[in-house]
C-alpha atoms as a PDB file:
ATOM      1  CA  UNK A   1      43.454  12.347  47.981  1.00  0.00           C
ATOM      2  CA  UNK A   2      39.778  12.998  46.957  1.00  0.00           C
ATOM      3  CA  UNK A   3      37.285  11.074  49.549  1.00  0.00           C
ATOM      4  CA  UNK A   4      33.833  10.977  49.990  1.00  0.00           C
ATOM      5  CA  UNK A   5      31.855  10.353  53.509  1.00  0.00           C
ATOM      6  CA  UNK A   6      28.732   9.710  53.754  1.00  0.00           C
ATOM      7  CA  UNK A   7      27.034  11.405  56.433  1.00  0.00           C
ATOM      8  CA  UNK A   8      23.433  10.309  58.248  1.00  0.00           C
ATOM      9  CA  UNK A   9      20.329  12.888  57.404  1.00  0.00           C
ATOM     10  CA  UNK A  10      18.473  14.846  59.965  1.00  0.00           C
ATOM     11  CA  UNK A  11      15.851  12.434  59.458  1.00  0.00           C
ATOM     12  CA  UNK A  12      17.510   9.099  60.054  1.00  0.00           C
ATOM     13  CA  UNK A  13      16.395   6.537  62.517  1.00  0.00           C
ATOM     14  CA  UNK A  14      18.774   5.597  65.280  1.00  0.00           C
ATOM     15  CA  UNK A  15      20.039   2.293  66.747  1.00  0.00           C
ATOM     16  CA  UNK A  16      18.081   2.579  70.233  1.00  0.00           C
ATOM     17  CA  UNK A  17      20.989   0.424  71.106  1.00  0.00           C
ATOM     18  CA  UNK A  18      23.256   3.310  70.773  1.00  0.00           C
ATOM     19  CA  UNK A  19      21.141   5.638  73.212  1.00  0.00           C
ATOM     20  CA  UNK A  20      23.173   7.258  75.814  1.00  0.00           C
ATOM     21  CA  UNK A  21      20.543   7.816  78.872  1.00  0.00           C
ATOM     22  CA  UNK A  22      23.741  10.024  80.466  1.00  0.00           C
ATOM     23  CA  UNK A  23      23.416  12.903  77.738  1.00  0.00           C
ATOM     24  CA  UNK A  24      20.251  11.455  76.292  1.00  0.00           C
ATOM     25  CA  UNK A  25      21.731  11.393  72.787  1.00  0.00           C
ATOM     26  CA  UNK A  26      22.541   8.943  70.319  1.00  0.00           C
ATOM     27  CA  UNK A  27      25.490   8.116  68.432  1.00  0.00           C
ATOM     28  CA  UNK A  28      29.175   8.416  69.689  1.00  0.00           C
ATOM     29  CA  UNK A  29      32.938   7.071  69.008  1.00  0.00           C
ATOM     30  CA  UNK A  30      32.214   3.626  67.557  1.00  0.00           C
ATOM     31  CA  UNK A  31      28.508   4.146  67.300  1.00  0.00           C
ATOM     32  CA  UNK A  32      28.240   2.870  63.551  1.00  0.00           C
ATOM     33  CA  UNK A  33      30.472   1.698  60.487  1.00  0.00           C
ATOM     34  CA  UNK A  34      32.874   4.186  58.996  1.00  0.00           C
ATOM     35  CA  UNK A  35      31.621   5.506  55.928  1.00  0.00           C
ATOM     36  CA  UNK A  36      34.914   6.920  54.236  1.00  0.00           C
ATOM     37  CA  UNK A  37      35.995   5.771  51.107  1.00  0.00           C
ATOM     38  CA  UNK A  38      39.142   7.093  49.288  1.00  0.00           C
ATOM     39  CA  UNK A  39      38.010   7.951  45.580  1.00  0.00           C
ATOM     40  CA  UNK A  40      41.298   8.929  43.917  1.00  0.00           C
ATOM     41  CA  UNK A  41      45.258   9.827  45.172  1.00  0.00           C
ATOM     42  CA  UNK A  42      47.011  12.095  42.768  1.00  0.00           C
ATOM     43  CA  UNK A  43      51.195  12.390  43.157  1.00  0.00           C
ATOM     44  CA  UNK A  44      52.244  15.575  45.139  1.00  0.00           C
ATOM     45  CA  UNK A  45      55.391  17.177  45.320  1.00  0.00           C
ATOM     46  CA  UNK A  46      56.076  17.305  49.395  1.00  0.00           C
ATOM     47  CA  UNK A  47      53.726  18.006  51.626  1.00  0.00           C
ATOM     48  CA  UNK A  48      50.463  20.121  50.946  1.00  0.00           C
ATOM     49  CA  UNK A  49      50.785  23.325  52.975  1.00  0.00           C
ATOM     50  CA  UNK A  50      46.708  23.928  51.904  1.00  0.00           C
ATOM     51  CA  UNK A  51      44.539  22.298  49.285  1.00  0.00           C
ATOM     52  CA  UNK A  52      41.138  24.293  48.491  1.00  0.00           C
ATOM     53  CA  UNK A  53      38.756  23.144  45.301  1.00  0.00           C
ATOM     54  CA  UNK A  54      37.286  25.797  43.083  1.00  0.00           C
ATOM     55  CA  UNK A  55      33.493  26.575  43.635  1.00  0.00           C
ATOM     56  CA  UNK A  56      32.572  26.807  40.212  1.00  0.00           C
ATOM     57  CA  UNK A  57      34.024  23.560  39.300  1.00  0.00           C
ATOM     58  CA  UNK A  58      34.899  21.482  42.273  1.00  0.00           C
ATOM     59  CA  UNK A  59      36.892  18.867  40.308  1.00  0.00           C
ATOM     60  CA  UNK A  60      39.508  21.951  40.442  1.00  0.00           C
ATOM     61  CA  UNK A  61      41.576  21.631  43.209  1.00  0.00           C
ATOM     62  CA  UNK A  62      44.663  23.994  43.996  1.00  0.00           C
ATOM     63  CA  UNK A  63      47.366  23.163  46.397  1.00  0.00           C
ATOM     64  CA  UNK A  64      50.298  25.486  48.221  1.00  0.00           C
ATOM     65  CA  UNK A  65      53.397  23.602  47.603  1.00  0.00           C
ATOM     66  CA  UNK A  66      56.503  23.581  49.824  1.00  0.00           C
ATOM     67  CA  UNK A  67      58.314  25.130  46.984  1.00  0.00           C
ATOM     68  CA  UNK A  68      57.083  28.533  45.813  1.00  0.00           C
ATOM     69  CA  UNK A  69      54.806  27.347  43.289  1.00  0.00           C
ATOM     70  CA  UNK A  70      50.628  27.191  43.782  1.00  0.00           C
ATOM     71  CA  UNK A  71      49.767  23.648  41.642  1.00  0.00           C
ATOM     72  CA  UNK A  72      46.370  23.237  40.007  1.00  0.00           C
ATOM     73  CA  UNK A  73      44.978  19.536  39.572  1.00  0.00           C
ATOM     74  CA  UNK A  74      41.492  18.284  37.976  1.00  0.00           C
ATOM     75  CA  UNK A  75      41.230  15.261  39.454  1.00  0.00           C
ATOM     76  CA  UNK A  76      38.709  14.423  36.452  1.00  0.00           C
ATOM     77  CA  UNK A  77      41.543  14.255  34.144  1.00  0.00           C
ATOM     78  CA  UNK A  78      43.792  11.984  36.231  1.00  0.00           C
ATOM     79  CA  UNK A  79      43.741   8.355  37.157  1.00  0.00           C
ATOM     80  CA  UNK A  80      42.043   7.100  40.709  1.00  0.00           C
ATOM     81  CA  UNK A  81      45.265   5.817  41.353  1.00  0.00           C
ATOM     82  CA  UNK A  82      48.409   7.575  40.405  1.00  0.00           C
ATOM     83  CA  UNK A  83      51.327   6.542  38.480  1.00  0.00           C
ATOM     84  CA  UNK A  84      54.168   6.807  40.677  1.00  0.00           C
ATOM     85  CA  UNK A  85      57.012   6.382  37.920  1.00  0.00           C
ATOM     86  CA  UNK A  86      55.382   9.340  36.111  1.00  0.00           C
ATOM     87  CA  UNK A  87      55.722  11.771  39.074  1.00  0.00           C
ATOM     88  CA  UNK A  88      53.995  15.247  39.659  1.00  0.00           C
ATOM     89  CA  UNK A  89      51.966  16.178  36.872  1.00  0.00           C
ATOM     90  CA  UNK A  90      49.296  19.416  37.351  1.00  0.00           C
ATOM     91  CA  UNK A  91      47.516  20.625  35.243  1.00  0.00           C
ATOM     92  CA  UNK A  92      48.156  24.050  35.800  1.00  0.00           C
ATOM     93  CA  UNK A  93      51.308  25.466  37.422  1.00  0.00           C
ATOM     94  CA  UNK A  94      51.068  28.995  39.138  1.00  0.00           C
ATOM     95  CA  UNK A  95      54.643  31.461  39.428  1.00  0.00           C
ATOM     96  CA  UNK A  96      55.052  34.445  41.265  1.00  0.00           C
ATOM     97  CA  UNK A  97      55.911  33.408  44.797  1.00  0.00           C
ATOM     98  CA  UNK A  98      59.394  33.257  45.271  1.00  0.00           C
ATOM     99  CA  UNK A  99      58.806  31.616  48.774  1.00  0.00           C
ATOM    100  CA  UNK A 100      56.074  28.871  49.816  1.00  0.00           C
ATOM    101  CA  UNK A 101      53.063  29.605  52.178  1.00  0.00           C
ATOM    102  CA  UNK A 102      49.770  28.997  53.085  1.00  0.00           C
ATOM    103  CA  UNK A 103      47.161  31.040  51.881  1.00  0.00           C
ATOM    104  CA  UNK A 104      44.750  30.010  49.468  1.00  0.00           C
ATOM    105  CA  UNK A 105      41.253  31.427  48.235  1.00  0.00           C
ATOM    106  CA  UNK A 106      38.916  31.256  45.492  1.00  0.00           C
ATOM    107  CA  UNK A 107      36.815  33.978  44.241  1.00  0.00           C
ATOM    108  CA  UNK A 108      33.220  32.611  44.326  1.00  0.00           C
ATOM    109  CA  UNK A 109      31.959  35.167  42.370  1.00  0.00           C
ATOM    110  CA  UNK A 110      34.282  35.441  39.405  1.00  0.00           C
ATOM    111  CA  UNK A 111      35.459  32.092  37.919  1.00  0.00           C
ATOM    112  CA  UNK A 112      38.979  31.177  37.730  1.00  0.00           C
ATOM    113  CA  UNK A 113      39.754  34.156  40.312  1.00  0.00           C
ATOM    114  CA  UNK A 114      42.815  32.226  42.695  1.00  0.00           C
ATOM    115  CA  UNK A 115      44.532  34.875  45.900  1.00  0.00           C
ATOM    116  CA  UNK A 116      47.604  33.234  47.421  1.00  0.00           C
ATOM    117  CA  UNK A 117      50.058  34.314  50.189  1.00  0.00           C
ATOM    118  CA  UNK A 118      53.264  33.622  51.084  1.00  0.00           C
ATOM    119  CA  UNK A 119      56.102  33.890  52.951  1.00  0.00           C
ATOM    120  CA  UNK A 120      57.920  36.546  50.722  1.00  0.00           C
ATOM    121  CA  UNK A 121      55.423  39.336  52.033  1.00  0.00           C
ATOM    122  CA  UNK A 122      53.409  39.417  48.705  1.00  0.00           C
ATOM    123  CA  UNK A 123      49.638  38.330  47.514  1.00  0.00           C
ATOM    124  CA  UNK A 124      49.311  37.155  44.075  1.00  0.00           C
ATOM    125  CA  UNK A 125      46.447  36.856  41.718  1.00  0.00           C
ATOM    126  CA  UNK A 126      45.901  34.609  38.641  1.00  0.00           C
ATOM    127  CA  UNK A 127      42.896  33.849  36.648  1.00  0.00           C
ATOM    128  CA  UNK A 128      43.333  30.146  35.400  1.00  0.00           C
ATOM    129  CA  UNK A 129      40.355  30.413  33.145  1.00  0.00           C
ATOM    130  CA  UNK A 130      42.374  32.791  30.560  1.00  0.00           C
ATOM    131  CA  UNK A 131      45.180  29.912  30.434  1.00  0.00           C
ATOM    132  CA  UNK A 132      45.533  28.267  26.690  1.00  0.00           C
ATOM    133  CA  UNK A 133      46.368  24.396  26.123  1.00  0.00           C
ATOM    134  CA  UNK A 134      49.878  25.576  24.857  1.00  0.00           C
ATOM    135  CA  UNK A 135      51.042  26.190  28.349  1.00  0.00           C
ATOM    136  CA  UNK A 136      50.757  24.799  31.485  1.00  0.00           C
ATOM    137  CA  UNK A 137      52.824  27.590  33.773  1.00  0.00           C
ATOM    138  CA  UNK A 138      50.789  30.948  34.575  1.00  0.00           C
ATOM    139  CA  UNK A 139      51.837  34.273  35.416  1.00  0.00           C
ATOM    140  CA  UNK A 140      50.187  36.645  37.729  1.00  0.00           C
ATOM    141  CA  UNK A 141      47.523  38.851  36.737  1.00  0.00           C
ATOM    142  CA  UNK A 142      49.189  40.927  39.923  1.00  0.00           C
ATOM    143  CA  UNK A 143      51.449  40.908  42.609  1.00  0.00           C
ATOM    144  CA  UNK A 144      50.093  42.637  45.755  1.00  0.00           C
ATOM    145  CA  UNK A 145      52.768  44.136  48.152  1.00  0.00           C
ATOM    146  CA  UNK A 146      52.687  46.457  51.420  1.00  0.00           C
ATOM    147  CA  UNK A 147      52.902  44.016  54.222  1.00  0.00           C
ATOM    148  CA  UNK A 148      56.149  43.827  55.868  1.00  0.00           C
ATOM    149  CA  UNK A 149      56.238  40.263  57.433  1.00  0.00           C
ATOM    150  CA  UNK A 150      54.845  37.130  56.016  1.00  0.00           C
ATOM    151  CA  UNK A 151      50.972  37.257  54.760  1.00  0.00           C
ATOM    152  CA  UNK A 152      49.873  34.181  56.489  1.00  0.00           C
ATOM    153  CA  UNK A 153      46.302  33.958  54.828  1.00  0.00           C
ATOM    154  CA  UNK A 154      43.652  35.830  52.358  1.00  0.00           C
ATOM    155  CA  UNK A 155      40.078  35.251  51.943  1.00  0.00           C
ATOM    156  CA  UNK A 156      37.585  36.717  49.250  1.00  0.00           C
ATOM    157  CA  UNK A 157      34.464  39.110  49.890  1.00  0.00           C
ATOM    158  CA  UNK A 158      31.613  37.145  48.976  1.00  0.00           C
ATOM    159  CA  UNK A 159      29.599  39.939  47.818  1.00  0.00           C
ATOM    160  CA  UNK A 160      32.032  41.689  45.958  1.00  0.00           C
ATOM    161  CA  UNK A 161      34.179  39.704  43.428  1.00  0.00           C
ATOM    162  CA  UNK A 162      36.840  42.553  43.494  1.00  0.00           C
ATOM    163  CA  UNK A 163      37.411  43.008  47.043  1.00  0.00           C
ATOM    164  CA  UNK A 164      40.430  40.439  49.825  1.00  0.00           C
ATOM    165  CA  UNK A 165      41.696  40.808  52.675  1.00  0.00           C
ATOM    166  CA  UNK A 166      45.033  39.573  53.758  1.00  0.00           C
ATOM    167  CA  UNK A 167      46.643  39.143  56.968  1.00  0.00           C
ATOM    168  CA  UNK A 168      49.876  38.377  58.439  1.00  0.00           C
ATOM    169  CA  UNK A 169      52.850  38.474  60.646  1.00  0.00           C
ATOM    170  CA  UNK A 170      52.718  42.083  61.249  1.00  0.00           C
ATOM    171  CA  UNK A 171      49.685  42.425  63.198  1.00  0.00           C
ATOM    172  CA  UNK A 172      47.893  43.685  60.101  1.00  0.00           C
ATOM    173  CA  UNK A 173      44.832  43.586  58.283  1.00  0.00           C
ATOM    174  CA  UNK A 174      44.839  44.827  54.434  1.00  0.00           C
ATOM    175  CA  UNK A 175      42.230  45.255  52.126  1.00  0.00           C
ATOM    176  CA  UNK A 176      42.450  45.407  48.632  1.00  0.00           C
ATOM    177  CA  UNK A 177      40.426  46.158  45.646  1.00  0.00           C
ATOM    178  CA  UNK A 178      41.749  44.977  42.287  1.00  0.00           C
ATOM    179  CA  UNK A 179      40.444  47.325  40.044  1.00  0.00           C
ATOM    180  CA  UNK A 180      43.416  49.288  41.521  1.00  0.00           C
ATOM    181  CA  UNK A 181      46.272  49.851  38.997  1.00  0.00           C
ATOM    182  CA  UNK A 182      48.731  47.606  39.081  1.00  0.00           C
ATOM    183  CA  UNK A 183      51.018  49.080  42.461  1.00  0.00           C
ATOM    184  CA  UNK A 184      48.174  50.541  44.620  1.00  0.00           C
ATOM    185  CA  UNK A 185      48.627  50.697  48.398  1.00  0.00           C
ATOM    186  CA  UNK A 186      46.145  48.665  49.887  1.00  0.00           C
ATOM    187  CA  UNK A 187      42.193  50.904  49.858  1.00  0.00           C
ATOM    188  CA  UNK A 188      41.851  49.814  53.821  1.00  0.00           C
ATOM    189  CA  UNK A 189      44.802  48.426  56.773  1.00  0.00           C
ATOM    190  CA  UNK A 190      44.963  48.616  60.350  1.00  0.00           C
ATOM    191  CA  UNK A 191      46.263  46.598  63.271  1.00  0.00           C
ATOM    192  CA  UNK A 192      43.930  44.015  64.129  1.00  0.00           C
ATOM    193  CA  UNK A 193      45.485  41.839  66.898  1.00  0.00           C
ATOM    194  CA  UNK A 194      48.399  42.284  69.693  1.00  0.00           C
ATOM    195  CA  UNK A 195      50.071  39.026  68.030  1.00  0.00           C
ATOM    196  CA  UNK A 196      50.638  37.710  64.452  1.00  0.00           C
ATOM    197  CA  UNK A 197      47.570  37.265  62.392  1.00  0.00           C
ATOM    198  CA  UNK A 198      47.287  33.650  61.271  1.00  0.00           C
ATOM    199  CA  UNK A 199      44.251  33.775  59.492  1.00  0.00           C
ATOM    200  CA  UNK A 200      40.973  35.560  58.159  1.00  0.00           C
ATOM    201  CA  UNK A 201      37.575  34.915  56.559  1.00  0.00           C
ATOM    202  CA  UNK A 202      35.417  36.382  54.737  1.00  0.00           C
ATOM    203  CA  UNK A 203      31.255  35.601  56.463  1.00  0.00           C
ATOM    204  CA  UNK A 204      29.622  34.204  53.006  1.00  0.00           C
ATOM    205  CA  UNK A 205      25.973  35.334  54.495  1.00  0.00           C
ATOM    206  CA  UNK A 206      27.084  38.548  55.408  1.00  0.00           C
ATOM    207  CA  UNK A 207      28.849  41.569  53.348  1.00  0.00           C
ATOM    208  CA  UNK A 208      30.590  43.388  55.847  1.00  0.00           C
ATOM    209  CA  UNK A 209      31.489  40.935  58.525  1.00  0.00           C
ATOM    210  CA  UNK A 210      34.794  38.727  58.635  1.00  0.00           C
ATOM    211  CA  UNK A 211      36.860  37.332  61.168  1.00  0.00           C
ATOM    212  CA  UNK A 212      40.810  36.844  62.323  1.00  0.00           C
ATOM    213  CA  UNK A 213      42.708  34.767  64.230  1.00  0.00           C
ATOM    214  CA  UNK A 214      46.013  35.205  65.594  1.00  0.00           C
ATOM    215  CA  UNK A 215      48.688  34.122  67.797  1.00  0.00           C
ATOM    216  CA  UNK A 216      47.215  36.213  70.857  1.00  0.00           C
ATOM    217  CA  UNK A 217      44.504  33.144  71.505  1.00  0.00           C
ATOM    218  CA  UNK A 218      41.917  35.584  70.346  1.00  0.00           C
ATOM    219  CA  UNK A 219      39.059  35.597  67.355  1.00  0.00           C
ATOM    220  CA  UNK A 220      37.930  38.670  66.704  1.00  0.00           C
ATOM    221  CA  UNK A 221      34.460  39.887  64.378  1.00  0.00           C
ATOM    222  CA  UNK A 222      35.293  42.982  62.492  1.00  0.00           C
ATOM    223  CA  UNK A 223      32.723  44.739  60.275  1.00  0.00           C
ATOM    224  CA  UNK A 224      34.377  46.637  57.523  1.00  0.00           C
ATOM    225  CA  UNK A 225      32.201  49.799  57.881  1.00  0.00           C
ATOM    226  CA  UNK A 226      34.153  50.500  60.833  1.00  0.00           C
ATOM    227  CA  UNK A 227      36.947  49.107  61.418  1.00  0.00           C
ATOM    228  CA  UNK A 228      38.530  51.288  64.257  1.00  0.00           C
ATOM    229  CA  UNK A 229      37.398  48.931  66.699  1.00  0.00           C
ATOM    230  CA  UNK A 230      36.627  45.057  66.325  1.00  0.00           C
ATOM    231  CA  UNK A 231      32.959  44.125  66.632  1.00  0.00           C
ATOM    232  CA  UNK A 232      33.932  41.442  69.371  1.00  0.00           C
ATOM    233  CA  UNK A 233      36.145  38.610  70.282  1.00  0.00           C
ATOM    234  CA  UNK A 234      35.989  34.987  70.807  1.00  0.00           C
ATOM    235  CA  UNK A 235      38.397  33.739  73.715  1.00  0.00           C
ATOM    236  CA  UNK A 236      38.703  29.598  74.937  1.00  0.00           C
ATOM    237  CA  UNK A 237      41.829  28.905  73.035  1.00  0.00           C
ATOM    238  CA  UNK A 238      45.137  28.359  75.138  1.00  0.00           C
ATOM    239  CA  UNK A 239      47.450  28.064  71.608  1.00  0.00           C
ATOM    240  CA  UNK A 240      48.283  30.259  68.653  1.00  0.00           C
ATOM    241  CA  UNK A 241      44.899  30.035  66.442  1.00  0.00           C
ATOM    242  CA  UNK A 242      45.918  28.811  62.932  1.00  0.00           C
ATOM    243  CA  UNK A 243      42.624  28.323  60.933  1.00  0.00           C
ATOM    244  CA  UNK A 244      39.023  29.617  60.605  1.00  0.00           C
ATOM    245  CA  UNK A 245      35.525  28.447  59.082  1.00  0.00           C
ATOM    246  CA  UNK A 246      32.026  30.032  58.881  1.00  0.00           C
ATOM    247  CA  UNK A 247      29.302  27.510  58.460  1.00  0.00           C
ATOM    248  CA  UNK A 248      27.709  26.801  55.187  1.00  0.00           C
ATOM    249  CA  UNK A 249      24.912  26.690  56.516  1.00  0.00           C
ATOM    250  CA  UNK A 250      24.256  29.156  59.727  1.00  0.00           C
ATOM    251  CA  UNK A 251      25.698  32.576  59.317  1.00  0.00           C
ATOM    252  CA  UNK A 252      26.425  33.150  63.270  1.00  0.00           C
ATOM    253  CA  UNK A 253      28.202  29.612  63.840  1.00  0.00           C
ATOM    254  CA  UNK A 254      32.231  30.185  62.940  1.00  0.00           C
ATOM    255  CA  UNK A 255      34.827  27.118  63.553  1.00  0.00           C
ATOM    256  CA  UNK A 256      38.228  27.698  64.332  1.00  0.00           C
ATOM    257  CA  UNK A 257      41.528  25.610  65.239  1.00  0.00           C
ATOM    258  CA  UNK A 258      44.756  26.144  66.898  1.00  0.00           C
ATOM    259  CA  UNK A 259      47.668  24.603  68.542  1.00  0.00           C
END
């Protein structure tokens, strides 16, 4: 589904009625109408494992499917309301996997530039902006391999358009450079957490910085020019931590989620 909310500026004026004299702030549950409106539902096969739209063109959305396969839809080209007796229908349809999984990233630097992980132990890269009209299944540019448990998540340097990271189920941390021929070990990897590593980002305001989560309850800041020892880490969880976001906007304020 592709929604749009409409959210209130730092300059709006508040309902006094809605003034809490408790935490002296406005707003709250129930404090105003909802302002989410559904735009346009496109068929999926199964569930969506991760959906992520491509910087460079946002009406490019690509989705981890519970099958192997990494789908690419622009929602431009479809209906706002899908026709059910014509199925599934991406635009693009990315092979490699030969399991499903969960991680998904876009280069933001070099257009068309899509990481994914999976559960077969293996990153692979396509560039969807070298596809032709002719043919709507893609083949990897390259298949990444080294880790020896399932590569739950990748994320993209944002300062260098050849340089991921991937993490996964065996406590690792890999980085990669893909300039490498075609078969290179990864240029960096070391442990980074006492548990499975669930997921990692890239800081877009800062090279070197990035963070990982992992089924230890921890966060922890690394910065890649030295990564013997983590910068710090972030504790308050009491679950497996399955997601992390920096801030588009603050470079020190990182969200992250768990069970």
């Amino acid at each position: 589904m592709i929604a749009k909310v409409q959210v209130p500026s730092d300059e709006a004026q508040f309902d006094g009625a809605f003034y809490d004299d408790e935490t002296k702030e406005y707003g709250g549950f129930g404090a105003s109408d909802g302002k989410f409106e559904i735009d346009i539902k496109i068929c999926h096969p199964g569930e969506v494992n991760k959906a992520r739209y491509m910087p460079h063109n946002p009406c490019v959305i690509a989705t981890k499917t519970p099958s192997s396969d990494v789908l690419i839809f622009d929602y431009s080209r479809h209906p706002s309301k899908p026709n059910l007796e014509a199925g599934v229908i991406p635009d693009l349809q990315l092979v490699g996997h030969t399991k499903e999984g969960y991680g998904l990233s876009w280069n933001t630097i070099k257009e068309g530039y899509l990481i994914s992980s999976s559960d077969d132990y293996t990153v692979c890269l396509w560039d969807i902006s070298k596809t032709t009209h002719e043919s709507r299944k893609v083949e990897p540019l390259q298949i990444f391999t080294g880790h020896t448990a399932v590569v739950e998540d990748v994320s993209w340097n944002h300062f260098n358009g050849s340089l991921f990271a991937s993490a996964g189920d065996d406590k690792r941390v890999f980085l990669w450079d893909i300039r490498s021929p075609s078969g290179s070990p990864p240029v960096n990897s070391f442990i980074a957490h006492a548990g499975e590593v669930n997921c990692i980002s890239f800081n877009p305001y800062e090279e070197f910085v990035f963070a990982t989560g992992s089924t230890d309850r921890t966060v922890n800041l690394w910065d890649l020019r030295c990564l013997t020892q983590n910068v710090h880490s972030l504790m308050g969880h009491d679950g497996d931590i399955y997601q992390l976001q920096w801030s588009s906007k603050d470079e020190t304020v990182l969200a992250s989620t768990g069970t």
